[in-house]
Protein backbone atom coordinates (compact mmCIF):
# COMPACT_ATOMS: atom_id res chain seq x y z
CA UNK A 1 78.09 25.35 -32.46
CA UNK A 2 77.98 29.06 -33.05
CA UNK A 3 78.68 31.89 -29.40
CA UNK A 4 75.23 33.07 -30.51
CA UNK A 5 73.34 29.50 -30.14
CA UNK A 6 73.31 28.78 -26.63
CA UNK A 7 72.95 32.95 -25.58
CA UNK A 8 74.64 32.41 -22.03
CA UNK A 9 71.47 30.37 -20.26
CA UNK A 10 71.05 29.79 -17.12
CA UNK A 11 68.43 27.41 -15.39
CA UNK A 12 65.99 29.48 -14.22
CA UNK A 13 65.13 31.27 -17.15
CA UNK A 14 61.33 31.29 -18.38
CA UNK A 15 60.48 28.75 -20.52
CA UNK A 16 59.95 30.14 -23.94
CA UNK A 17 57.30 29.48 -26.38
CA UNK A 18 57.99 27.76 -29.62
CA UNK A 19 57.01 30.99 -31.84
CA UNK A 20 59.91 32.85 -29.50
CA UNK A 21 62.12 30.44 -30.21
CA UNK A 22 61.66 30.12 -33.67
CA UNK A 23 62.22 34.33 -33.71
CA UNK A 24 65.59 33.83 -31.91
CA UNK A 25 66.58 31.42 -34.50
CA UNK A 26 65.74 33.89 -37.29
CA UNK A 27 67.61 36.66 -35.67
CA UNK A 28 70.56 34.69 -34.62
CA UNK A 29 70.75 33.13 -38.20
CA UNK A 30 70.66 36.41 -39.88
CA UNK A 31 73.46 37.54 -37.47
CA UNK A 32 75.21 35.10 -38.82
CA UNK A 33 74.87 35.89 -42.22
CA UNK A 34 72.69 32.33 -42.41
CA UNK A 35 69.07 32.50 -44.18
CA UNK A 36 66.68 31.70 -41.94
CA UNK A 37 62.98 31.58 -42.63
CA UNK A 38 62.61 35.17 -43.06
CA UNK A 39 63.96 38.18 -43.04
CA UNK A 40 63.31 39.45 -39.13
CA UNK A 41 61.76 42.37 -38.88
CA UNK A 42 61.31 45.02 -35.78
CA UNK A 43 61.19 48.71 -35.00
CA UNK A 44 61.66 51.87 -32.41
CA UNK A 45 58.06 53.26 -32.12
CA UNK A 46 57.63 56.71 -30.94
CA UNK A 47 54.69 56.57 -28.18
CA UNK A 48 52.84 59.23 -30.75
CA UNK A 49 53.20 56.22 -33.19
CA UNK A 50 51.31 54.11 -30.98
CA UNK A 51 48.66 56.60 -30.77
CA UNK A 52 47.91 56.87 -34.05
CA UNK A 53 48.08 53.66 -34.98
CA UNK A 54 45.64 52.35 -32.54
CA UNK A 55 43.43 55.00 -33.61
CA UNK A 56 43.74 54.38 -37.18
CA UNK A 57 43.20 50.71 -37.11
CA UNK A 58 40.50 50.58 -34.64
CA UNK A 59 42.66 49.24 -31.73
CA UNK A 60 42.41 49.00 -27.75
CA UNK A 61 44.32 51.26 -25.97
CA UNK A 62 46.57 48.30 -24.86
CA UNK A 63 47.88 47.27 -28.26
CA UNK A 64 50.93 47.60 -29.23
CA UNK A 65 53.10 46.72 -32.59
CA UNK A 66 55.37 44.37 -30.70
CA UNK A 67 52.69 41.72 -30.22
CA UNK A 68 50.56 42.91 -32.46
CA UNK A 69 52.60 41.86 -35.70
CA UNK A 70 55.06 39.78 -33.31
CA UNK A 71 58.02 41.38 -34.28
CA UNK A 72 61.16 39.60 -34.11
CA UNK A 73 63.48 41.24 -31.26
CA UNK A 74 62.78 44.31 -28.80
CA UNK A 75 65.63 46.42 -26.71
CA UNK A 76 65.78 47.32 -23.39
CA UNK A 77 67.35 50.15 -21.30
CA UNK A 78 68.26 49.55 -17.55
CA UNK A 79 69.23 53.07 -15.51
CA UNK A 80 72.80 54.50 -17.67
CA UNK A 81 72.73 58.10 -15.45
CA UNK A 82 75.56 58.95 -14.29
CA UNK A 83 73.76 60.18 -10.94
CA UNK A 84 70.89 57.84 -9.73
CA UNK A 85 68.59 60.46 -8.29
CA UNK A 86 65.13 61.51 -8.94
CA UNK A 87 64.55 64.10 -11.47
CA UNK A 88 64.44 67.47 -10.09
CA UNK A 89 60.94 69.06 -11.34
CA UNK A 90 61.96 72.88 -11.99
CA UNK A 91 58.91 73.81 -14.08
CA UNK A 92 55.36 72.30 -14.23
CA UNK A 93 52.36 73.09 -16.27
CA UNK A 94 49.42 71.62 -18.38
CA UNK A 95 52.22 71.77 -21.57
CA UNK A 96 55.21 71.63 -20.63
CA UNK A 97 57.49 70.42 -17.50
CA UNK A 98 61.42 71.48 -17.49
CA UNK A 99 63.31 68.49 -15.05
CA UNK A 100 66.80 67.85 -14.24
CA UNK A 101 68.18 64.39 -14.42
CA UNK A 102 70.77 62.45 -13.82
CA UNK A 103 72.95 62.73 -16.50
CA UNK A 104 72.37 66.48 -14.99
CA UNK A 105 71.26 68.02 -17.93
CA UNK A 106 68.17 70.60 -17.97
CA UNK A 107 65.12 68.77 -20.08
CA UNK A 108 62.68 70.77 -21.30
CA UNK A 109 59.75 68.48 -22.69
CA UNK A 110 56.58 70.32 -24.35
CA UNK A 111 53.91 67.44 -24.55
CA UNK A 112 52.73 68.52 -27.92
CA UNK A 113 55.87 68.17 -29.20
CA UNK A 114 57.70 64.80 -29.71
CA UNK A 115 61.09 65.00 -28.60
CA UNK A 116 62.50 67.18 -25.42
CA UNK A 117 65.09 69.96 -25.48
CA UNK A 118 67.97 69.60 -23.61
CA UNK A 119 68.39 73.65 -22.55
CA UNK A 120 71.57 73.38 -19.92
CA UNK A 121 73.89 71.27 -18.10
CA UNK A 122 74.67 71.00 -14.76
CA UNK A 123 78.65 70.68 -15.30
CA UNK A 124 78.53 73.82 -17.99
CA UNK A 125 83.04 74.50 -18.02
CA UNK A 126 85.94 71.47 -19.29
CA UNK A 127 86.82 71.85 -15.77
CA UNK A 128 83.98 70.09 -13.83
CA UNK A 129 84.04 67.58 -16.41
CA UNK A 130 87.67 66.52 -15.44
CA UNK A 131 87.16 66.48 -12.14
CA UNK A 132 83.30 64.78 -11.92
CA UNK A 133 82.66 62.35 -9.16
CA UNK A 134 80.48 59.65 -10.99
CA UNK A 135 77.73 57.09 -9.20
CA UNK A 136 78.81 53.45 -9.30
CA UNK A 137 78.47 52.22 -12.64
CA UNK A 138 77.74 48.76 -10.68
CA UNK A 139 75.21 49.90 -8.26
CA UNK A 140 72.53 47.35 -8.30
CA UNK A 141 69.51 50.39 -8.60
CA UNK A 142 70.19 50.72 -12.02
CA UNK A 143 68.88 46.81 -12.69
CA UNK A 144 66.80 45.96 -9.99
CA UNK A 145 65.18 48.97 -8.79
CA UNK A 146 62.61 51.14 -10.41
CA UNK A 147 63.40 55.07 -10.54
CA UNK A 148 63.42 57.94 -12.73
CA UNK A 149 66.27 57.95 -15.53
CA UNK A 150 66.96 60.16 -18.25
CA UNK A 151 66.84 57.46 -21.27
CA UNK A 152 63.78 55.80 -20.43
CA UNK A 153 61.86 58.70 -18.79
CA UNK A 154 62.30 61.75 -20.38
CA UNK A 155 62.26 60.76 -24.85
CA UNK A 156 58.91 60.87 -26.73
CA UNK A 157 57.07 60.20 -24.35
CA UNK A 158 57.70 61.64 -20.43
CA UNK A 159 57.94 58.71 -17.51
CA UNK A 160 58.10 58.83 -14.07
CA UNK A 161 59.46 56.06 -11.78
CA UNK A 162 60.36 54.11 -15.16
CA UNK A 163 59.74 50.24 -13.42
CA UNK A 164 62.92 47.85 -12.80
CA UNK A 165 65.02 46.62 -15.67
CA UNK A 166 65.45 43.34 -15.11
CA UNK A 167 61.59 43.08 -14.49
CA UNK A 168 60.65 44.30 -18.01
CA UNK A 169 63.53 42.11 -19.50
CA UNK A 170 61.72 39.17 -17.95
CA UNK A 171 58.00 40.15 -18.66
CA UNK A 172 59.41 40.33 -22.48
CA UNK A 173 61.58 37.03 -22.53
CA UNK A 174 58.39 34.39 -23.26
CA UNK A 175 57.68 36.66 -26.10
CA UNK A 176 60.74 37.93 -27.83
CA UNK A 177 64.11 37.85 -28.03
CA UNK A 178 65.49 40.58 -25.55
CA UNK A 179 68.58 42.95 -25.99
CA UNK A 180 70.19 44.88 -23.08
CA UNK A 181 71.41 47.95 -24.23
CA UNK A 182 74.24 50.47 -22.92
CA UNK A 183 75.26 53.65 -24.01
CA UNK A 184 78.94 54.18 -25.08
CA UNK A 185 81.18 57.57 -24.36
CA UNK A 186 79.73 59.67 -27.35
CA UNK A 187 76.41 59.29 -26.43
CA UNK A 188 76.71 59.69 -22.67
CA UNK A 189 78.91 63.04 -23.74
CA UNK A 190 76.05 64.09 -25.47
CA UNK A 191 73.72 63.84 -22.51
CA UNK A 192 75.87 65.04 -20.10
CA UNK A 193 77.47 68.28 -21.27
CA UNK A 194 76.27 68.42 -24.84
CA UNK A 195 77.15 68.10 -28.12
CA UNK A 196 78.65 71.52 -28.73
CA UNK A 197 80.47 71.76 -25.55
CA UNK A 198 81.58 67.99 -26.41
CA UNK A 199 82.93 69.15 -30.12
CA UNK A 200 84.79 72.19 -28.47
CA UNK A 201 86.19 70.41 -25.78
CA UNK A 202 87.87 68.10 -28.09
CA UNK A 203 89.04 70.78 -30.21
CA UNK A 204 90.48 73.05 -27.43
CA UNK A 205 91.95 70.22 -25.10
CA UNK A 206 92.53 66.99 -27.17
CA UNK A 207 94.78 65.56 -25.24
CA UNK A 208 92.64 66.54 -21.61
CA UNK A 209 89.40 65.41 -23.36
CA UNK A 210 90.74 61.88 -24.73
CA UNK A 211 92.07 61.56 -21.12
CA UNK A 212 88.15 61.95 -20.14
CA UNK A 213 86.71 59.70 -22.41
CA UNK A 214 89.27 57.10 -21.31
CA UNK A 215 87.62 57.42 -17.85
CA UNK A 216 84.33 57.73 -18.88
CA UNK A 217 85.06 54.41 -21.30
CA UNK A 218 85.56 52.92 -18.53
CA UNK A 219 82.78 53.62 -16.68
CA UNK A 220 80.58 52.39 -18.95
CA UNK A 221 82.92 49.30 -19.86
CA UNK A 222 81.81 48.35 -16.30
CA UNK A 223 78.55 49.34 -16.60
CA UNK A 224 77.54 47.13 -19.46
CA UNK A 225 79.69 43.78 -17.22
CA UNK A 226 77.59 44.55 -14.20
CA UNK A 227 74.35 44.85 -17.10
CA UNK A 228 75.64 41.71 -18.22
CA UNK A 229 75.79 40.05 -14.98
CA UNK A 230 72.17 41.33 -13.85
CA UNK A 231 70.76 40.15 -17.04
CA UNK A 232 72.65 36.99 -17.50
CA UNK A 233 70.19 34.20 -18.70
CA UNK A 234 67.75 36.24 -19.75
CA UNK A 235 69.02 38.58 -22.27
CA UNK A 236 69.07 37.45 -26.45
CA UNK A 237 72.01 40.69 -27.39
CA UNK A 238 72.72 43.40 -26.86
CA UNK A 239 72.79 47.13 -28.26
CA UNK A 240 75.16 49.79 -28.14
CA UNK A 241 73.97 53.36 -28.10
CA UNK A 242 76.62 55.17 -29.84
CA UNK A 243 75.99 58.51 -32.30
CA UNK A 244 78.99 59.44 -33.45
CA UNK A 245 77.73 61.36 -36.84
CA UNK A 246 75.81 64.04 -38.28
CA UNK A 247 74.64 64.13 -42.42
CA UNK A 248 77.73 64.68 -43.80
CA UNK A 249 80.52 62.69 -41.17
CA UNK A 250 81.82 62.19 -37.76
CA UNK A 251 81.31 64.56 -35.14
CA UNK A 252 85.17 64.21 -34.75
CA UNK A 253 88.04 63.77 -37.08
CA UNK A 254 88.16 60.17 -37.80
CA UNK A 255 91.78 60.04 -36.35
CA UNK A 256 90.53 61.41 -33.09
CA UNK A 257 87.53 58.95 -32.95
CA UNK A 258 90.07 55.79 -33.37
CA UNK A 259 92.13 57.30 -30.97
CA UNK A 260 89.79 57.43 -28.28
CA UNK A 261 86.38 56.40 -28.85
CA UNK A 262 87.04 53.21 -31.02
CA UNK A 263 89.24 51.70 -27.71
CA UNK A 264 86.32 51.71 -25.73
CA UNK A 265 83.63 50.41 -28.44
CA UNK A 266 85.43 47.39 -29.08
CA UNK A 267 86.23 46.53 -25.46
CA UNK A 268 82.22 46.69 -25.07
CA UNK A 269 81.74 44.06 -27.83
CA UNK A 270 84.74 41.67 -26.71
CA UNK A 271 83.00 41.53 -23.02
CA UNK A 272 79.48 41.03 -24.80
CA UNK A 273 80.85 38.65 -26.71
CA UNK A 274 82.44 36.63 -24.15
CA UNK A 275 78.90 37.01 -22.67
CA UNK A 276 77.72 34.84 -25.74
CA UNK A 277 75.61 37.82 -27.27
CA UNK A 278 75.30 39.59 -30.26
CA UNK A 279 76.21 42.91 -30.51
CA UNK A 280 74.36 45.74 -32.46
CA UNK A 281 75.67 49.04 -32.05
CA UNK A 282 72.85 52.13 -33.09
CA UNK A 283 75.08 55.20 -34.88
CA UNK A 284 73.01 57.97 -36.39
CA UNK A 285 74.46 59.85 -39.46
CA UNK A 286 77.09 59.02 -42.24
CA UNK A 287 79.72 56.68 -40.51
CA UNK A 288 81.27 55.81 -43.97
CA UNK A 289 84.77 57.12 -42.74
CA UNK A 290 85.01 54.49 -39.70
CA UNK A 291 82.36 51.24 -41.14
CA UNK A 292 85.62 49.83 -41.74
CA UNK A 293 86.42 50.21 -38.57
CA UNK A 294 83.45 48.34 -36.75
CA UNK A 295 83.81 45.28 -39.18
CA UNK A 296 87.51 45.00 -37.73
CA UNK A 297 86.42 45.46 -33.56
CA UNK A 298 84.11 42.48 -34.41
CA UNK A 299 80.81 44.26 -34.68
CA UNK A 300 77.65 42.20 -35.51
CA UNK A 301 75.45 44.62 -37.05
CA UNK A 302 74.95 48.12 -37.76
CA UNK A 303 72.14 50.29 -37.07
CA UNK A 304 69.86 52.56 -38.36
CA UNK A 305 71.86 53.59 -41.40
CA UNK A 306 70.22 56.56 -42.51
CA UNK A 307 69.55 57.15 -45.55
CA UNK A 308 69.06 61.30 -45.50
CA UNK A 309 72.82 60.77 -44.14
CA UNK A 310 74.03 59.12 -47.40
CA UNK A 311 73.80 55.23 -46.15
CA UNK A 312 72.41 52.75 -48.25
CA UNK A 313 72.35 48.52 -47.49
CA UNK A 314 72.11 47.74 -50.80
CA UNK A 315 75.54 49.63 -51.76
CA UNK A 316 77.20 48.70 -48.40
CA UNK A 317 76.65 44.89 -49.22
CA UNK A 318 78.18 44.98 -52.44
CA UNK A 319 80.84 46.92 -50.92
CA UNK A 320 81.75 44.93 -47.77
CA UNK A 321 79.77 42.05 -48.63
CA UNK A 322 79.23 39.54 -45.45
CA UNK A 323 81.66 41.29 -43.23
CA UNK A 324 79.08 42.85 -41.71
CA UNK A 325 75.04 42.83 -41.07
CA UNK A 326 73.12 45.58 -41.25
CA UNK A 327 69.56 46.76 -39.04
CA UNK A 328 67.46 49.22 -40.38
CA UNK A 329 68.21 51.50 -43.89
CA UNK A 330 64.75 51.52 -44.71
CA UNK A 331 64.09 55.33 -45.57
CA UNK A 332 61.35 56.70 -43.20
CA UNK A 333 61.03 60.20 -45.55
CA UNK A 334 59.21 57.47 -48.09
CA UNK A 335 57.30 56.39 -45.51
CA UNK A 336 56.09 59.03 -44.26
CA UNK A 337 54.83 60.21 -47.72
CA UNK A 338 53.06 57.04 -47.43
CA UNK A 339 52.56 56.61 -51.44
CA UNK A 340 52.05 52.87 -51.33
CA UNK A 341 54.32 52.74 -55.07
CA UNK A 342 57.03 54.29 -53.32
CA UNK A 343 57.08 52.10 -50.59
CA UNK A 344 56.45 49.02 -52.26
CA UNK A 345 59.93 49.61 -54.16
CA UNK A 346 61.46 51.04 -51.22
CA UNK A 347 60.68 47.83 -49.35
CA UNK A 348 61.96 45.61 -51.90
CA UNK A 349 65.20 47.27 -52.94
CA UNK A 350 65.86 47.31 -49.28
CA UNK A 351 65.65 43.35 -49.06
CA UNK A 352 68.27 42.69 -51.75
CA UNK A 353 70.69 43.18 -48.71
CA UNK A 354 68.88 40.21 -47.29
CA UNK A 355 70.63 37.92 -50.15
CA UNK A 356 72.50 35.45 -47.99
CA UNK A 357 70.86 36.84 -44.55
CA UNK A 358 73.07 39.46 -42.72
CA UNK A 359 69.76 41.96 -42.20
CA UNK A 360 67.51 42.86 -39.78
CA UNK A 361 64.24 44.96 -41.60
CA UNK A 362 63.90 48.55 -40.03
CA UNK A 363 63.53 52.04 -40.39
CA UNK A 364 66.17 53.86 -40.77
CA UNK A 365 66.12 55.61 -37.51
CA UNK A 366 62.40 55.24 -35.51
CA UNK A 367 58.64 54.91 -36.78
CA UNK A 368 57.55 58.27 -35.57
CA UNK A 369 53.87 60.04 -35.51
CA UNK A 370 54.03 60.98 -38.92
CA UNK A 371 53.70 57.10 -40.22
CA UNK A 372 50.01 56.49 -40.79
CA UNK A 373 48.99 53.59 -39.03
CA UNK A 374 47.92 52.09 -42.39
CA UNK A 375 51.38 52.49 -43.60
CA UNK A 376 53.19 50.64 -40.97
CA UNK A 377 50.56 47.63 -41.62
CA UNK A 378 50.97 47.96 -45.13
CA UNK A 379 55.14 47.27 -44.83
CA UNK A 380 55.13 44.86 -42.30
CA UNK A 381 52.72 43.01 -45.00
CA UNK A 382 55.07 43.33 -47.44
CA UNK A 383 58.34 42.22 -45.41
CA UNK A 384 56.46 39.26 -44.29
CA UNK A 385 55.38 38.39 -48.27
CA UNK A 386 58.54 39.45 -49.84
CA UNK A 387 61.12 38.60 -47.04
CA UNK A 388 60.68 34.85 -47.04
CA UNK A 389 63.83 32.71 -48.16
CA UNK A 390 64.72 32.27 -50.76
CA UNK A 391 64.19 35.63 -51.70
CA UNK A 392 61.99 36.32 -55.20
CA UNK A 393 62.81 40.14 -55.53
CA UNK A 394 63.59 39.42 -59.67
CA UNK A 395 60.83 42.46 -60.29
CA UNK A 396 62.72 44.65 -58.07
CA UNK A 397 65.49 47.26 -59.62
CA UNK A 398 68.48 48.50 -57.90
């Protein structure tokens, strides 16, 4: 019997429909490089997404793409601040509100614009960094309580009082298989002092800044156990937010990223693992330099891949073959363009990674507000027709 079969139940749990189960199997087969029925297929939908797809295709304002095309996995974020606290309203009007958080960075989010700015910090020298006092990474208000947080709240959209973790992980279980999700050093970097001050920090104080992201590896090491715990019985997998890469490479040298970042990464899988999940971890950019890398830590699958950074499935699985699965790749410039040619051979090409399972269909990042509506229904169409096994894909080029 495979880790991934029996997903760490406890009694208790929900009793699933058949459909759900039948999605689990597909995703857990393709996992492990199996062929289920299908190819699974999900998303990330920007709330602007939702919009204009409802409006496009004649929907009620409760719809939503999940159910609507009952996609085959969804991901969940409990409370990752590093301060649980409210967030601290600085500016308010009809456009625009400017909050801090708990991560303590300054948010500005302009509602007619899709994602926020994040304008300042609240530890702004290398100095406060070392020396930060963190919140329990442990504290129970991250998985039972509901509260404002920076991930969930403050994105595409702008939430208040985001509700309860575990409560939305259990209102999702009877209809899809459910990932926790935790963030890993780069990404909580990132949030909480920037990417630039991040980069120079690491430049001017190597040594001082790996010592920080060994602490702050830790942190969320015992964030995702005590995620783990809260969720145990009901959770499918698990992600790992992780963005280590821009267009063109890593952030860091390579060297410095296996030095101190890798550590931490794979200590997050083997306690997932041992949880009897899947792992996906989520990297933006071109992570040629380290894939390697995540097929030896013991990495499930890979996600988004994107494509305007260089990645492609298709080249990746004749290069590593089943050493690794991949989520996502699908270019979202094409569909955006939404030239129904284009797509149609984007789609297909795309699924030749599916040969001998191993993929998960996505974008290769998020389905944002510039995907028609009629576009999204149009792929999921074609996924569904073309992504059955065995595969037929002879008329598709590569």
């Amino acid at each position: 019997m495979s880790m991934f079969d029996t997903m760490g139940r406890e009694p208790g749990a929900t009793t699933r429909k058949p459909n759900t189960l039948r999605k689990l199997e597909r995703m857990n087969k393709a996992l492990r490089h199996e062929e289920p029925d299908q190819v699974p297929i999900s998303d990330f939908f920007w709330g602007s997404f939702k919009e204009r797809w409802r409006h496009e295709l004649g929907l009620p304002p409760e719809a939503d793409p999940y159910y609507h095309y009952d996609l085959d996995w969804v991901v969940t974020v409990p409370n990752m601040d590093p301060w649980i606290r409210p967030f601290q309203t600085l500016e308010e009007s009809a456009q625009s509100v400017v909050v801090k958080t708990g991560f303590g960075a300054v948010m500005q989010k302009h509602f007619q614009h899709p994602m926020p700015e994040m304008i300042a910090w609240e530890i702004d020298s290398f100095e406060q960094l070392e020396h930060a006092t963190l919140d329990d990474p442990a504290d129970p208000r991250r998985f039972f309580a509901a509260g404002d947080n920076q991930i969930a709240g403050v994105g595409d959209g702008f939430q208040r009082d985001s509700p309860p973790w575990l409560d939305t992980v259990k209102s999702l279980h009877p209809d899809f298989p459910v990932y926790g999700s935790m963030i890993e050093v780069s990404e909580c970097l990132t949030r909480l002092v920037g990417q630039v001050n991040s980069m120079m920090w690491m430049a001017e104080y190597p040594a001082r800044m790996g010592a920080v992201i060994d602490r702050l590896g830790a942190y969320y090491l015992a964030m995702t156990e005590a995620a783990l715990a809260a969720g145990r019985g009901w959770l499918d997998g698990f992600v790992i937010w992780g963005d280590v890469a821009y267009k063109k490479s890593t952030f860091m040298s390579p060297a410095y990223w296996r030095e101190y970042f890798k550590p931490w990464v794979a200590r997050m899988i083997d306690v997932i693992h041992r949880a009897q999940l899947p792992v996906i971890y989520h990297g933006c950019g071109n992570v040629h330099a380290i894939f390697e890398d995540f097929i030896e830590i013991g990495l499930d699958a890979f996600n988004p891949l994107e494509v305007k950074a260089g990645m492609d499935a298709v080249a990746l699985r004749q290069q590593y073959g089943h050493r690794m699965a991949f989520c996502g790749n699908s270019d979202i410039q094409i569909w955006e363009q939404g030239d129904r040619a284009a797509i149609r051979r984007e789609i297909l090409r795309k699924l030749q990674a599916a040969h001998g399972g191993g993929f998960i269909f996505q974008s290769d990042h998020s389905v944002s507000s510039s995907v028609a509506g009629t576009t999204y229904d149009y792929i999921v169409q074609l996924v569904r027709q073309y992504g059955r096994y065995p595969l037929q894909l002879d008329e598709c080029t590569t």
